[in-house]
C-alpha atoms as a PDB file:
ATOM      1  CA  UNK A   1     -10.089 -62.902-164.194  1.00  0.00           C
ATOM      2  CA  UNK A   2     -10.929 -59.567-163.380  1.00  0.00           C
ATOM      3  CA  UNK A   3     -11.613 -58.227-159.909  1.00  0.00           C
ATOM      4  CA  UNK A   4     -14.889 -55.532-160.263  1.00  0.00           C
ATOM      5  CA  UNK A   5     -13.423 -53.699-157.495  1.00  0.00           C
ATOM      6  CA  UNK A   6     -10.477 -52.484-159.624  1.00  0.00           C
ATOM      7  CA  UNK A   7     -13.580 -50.534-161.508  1.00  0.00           C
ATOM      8  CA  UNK A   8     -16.005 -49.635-158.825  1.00  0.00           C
ATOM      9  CA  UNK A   9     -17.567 -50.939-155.681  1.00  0.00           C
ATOM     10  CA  UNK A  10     -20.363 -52.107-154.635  1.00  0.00           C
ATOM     11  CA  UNK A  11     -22.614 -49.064-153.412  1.00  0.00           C
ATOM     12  CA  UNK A  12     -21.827 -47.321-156.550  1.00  0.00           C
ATOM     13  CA  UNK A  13     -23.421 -50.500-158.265  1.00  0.00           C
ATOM     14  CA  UNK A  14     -26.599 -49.849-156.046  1.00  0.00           C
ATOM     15  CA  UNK A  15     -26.708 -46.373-156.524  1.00  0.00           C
ATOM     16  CA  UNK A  16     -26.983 -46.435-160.386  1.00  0.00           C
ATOM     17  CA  UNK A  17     -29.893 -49.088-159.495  1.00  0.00           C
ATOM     18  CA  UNK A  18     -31.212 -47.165-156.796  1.00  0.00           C
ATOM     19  CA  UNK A  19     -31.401 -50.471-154.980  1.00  0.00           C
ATOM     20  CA  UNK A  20     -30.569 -51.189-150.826  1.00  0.00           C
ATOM     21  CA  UNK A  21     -27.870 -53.578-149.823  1.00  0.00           C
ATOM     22  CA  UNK A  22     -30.248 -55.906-148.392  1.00  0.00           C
ATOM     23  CA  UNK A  23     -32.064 -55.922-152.380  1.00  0.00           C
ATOM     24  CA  UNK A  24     -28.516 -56.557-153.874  1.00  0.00           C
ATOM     25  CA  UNK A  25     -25.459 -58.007-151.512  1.00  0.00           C
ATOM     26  CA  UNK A  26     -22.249 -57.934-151.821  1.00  0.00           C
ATOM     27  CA  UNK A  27     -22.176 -61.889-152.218  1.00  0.00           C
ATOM     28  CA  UNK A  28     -24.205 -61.313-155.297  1.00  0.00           C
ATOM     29  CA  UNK A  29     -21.766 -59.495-157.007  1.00  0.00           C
ATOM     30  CA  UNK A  30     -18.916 -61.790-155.954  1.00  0.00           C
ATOM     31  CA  UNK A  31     -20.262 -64.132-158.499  1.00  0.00           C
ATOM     32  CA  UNK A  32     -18.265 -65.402-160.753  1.00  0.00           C
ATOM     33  CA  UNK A  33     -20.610 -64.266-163.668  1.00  0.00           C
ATOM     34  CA  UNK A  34     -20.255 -60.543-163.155  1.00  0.00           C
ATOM     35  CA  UNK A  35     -16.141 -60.022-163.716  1.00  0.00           C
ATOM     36  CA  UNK A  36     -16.441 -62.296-167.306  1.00  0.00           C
ATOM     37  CA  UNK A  37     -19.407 -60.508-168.841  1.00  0.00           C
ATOM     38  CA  UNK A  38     -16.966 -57.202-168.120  1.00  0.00           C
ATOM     39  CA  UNK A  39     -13.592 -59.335-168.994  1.00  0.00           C
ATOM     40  CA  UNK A  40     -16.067 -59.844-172.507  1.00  0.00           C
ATOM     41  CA  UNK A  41     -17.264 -56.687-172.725  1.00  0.00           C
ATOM     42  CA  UNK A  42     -13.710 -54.802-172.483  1.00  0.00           C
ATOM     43  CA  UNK A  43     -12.171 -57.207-175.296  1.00  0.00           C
ATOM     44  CA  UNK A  44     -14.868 -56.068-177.002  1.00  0.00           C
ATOM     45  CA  UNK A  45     -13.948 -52.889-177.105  1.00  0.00           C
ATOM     46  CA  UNK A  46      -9.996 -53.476-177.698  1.00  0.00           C
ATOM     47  CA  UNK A  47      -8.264 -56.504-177.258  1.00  0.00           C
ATOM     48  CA  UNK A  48      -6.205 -55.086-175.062  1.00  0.00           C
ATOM     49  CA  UNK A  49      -8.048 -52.745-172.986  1.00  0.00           C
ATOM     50  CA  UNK A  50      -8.080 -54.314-169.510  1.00  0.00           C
ATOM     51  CA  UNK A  51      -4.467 -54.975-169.597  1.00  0.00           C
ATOM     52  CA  UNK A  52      -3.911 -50.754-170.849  1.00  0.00           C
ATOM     53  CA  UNK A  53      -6.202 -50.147-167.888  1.00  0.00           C
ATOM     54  CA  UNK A  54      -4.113 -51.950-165.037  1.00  0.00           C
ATOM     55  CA  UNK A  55      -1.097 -50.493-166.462  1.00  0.00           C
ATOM     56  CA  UNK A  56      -2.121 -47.488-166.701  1.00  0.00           C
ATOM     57  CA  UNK A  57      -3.732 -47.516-163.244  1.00  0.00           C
ATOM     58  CA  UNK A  58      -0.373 -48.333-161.528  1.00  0.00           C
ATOM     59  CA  UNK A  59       1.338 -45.603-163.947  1.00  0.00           C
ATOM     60  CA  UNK A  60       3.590 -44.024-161.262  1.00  0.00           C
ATOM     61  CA  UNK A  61       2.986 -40.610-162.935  1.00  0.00           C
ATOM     62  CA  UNK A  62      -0.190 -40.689-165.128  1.00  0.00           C
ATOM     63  CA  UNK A  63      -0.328 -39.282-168.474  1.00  0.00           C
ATOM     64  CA  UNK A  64      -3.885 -36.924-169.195  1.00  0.00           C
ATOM     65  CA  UNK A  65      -4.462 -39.426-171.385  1.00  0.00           C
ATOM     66  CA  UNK A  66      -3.768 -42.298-168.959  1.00  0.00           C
ATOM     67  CA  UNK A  67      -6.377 -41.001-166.748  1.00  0.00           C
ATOM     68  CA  UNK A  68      -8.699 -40.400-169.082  1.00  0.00           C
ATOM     69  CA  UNK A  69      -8.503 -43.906-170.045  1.00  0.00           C
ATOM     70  CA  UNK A  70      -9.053 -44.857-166.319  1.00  0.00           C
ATOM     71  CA  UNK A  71     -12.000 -42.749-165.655  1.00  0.00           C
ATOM     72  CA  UNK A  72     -13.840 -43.909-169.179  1.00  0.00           C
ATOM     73  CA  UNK A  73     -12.864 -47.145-168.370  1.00  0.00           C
ATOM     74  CA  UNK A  74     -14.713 -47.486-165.015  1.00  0.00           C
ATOM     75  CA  UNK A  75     -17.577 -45.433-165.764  1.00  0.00           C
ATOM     76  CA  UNK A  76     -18.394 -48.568-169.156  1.00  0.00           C
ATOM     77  CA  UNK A  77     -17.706 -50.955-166.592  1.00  0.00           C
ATOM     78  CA  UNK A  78     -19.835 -49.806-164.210  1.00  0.00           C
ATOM     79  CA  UNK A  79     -23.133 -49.558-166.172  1.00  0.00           C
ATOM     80  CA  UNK A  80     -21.971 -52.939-168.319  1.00  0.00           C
ATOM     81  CA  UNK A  81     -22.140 -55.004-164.626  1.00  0.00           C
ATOM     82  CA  UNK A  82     -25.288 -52.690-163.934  1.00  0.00           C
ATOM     83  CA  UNK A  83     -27.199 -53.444-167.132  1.00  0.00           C
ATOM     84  CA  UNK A  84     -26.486 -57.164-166.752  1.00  0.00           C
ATOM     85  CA  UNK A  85     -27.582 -57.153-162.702  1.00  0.00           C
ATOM     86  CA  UNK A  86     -30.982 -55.020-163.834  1.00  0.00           C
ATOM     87  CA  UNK A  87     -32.414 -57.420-166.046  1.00  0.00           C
ATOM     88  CA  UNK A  88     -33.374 -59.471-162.592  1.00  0.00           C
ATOM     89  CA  UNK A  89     -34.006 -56.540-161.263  1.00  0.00           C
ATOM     90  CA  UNK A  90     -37.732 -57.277-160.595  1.00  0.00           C
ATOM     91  CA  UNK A  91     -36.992 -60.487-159.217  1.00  0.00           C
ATOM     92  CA  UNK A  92     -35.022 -59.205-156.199  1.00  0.00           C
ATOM     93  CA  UNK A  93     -36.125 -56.359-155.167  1.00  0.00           C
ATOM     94  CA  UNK A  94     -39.910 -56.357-153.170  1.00  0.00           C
ATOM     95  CA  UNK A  95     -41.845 -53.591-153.594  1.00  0.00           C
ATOM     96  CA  UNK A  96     -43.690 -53.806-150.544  1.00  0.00           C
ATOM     97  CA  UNK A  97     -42.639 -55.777-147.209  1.00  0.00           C
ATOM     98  CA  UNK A  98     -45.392 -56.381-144.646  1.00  0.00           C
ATOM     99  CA  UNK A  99     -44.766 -56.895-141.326  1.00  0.00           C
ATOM    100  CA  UNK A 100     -47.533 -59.201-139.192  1.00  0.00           C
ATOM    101  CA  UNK A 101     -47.100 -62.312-142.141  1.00  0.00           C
ATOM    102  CA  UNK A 102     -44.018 -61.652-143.299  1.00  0.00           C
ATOM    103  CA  UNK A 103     -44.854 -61.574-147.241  1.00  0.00           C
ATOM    104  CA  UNK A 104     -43.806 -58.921-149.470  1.00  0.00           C
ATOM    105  CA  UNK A 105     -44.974 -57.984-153.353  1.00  0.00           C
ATOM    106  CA  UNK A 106     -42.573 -57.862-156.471  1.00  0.00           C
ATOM    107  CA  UNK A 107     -42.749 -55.057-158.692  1.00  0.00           C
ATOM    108  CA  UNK A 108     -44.218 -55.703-161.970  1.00  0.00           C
ATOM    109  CA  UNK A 109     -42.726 -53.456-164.038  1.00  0.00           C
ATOM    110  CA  UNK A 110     -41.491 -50.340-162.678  1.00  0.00           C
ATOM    111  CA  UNK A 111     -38.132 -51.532-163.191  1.00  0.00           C
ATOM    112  CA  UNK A 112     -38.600 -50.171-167.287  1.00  0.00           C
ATOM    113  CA  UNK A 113     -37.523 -46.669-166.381  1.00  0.00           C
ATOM    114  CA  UNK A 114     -34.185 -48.123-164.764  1.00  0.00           C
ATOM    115  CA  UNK A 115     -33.638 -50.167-167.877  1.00  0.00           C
ATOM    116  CA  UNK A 116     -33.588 -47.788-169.837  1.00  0.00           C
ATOM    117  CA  UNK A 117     -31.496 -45.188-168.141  1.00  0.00           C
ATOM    118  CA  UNK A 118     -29.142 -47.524-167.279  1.00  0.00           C
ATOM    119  CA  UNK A 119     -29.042 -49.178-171.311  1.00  0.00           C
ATOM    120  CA  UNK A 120     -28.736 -45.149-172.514  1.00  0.00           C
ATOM    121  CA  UNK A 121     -25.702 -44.604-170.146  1.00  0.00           C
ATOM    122  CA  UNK A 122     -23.999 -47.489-170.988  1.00  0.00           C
ATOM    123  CA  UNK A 123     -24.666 -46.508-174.431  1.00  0.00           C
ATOM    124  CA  UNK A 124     -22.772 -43.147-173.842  1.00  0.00           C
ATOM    125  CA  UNK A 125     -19.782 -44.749-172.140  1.00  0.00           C
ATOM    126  CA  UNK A 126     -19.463 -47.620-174.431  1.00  0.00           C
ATOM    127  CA  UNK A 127     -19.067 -45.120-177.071  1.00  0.00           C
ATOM    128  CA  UNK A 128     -16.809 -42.439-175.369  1.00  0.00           C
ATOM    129  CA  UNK A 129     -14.328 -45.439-174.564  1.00  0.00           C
ATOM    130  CA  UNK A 130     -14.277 -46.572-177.764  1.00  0.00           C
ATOM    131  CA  UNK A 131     -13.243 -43.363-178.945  1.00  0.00           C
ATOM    132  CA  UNK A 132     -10.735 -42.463-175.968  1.00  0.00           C
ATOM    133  CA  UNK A 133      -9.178 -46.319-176.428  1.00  0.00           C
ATOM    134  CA  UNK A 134      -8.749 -45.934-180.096  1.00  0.00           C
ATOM    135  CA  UNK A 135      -7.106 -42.398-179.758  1.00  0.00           C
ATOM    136  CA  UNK A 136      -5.191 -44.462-176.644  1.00  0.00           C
ATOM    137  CA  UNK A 137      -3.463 -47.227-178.704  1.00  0.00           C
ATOM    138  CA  UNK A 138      -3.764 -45.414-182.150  1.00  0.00           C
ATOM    139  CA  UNK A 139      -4.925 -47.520-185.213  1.00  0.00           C
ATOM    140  CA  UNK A 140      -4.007 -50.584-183.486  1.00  0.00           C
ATOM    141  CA  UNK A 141      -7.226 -50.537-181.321  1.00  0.00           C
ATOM    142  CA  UNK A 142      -9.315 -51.469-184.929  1.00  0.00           C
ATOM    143  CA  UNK A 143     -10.736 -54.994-184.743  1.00  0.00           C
ATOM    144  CA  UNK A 144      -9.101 -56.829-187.985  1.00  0.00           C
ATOM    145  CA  UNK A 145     -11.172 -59.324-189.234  1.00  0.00           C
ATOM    146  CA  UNK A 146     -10.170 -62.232-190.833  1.00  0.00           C
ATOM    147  CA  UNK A 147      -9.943 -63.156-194.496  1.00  0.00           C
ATOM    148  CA  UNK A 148     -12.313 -66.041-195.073  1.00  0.00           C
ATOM    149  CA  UNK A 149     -12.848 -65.729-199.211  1.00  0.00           C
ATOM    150  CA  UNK A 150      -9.602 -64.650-201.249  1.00  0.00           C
ATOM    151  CA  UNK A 151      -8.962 -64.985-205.158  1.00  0.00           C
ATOM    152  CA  UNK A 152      -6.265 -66.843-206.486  1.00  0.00           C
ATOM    153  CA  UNK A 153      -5.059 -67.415-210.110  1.00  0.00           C
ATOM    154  CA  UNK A 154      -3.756 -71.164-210.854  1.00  0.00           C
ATOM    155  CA  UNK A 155       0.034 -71.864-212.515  1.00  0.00           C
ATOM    156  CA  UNK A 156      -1.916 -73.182-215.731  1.00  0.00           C
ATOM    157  CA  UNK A 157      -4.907 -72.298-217.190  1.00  0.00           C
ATOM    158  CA  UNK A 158      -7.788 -75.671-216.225  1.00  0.00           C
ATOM    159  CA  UNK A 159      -9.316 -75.149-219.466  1.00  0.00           C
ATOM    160  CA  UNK A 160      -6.113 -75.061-222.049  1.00  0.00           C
ATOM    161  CA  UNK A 161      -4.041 -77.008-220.021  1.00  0.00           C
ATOM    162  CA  UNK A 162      -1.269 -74.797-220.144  1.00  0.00           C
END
């Protein structure tokens, strides 16, 4: 499993939301939930991307390439794990806290802006990672899908008998 601290911490998370820590703790993102939708997300990319990422990331001396991969690599995963954590987004955060009854109000839908921005950037990373990964690996990164329908030709011919 994945640790997201390998790709970014916690306040960059809340930056890109523009959220507080006491809107989005730590112990949220310790969930288990968060590292596999990334885990997902990478092997969607190339099969082998998160392993090409640790390795490179211990690299003793990096290529330009290596770091490249690093830096593309943490930017995706950081607006994957944020796209996933803003779809709640209205649900956590209050939009106003009073103080003499202790009630606050959600916001309705202010969140749309956020969604957005954050889908778009993910968007550009997803895409720029691709690219990087494939030049990466070479032609290897391709996904090869499997052969479900092939044609064959019998021994005999089924209507001569031959």
């Amino acid at each position: 499993m994945l640790i997201l601290s390998d790709f970014f911490s916690p306040e960059d998370l809340r930056a890109v939301l523009g959220v507080a820590t006491e809107e989005l703790e730590d112990g949220t993102l310790d969930l288990e939930l968060y590292p596999r939708h990334l885990e997902i997300e990478l092997a969607q990319i190339g099969q082998n991307l998160a392993t090409d990422f640790a390795a490179a990331s211990v690299a003793a001396s990096p290529t330009a390439a290596d770091l490249q991969l690093i830096a593309l690599t943490k930017q995706f995963s950081l607006y994957c794990v944020a796209a996933l954590v803003a779809e709640s987004m209205p649900n956590f955060s209050p939009r106003n806290i009073s103080d003499g009854k202790g009630g606050f109000i959600r916001h309705s839908d202010s969140y749309k802006e956020v969604l957005a921005r954050v889908g778009n950037r993910l968007q550009q990373a997803s895409e720029r990672l691709k690219t990087a990964y494939t030049a990466y690996v070479g032609s290897s990164a391709t996904v090869v899908l499997p052969t479900f329908l092939a044609v064959s030709t019998p021994s005999y011919d089924p209507v001569t008998g031959e």
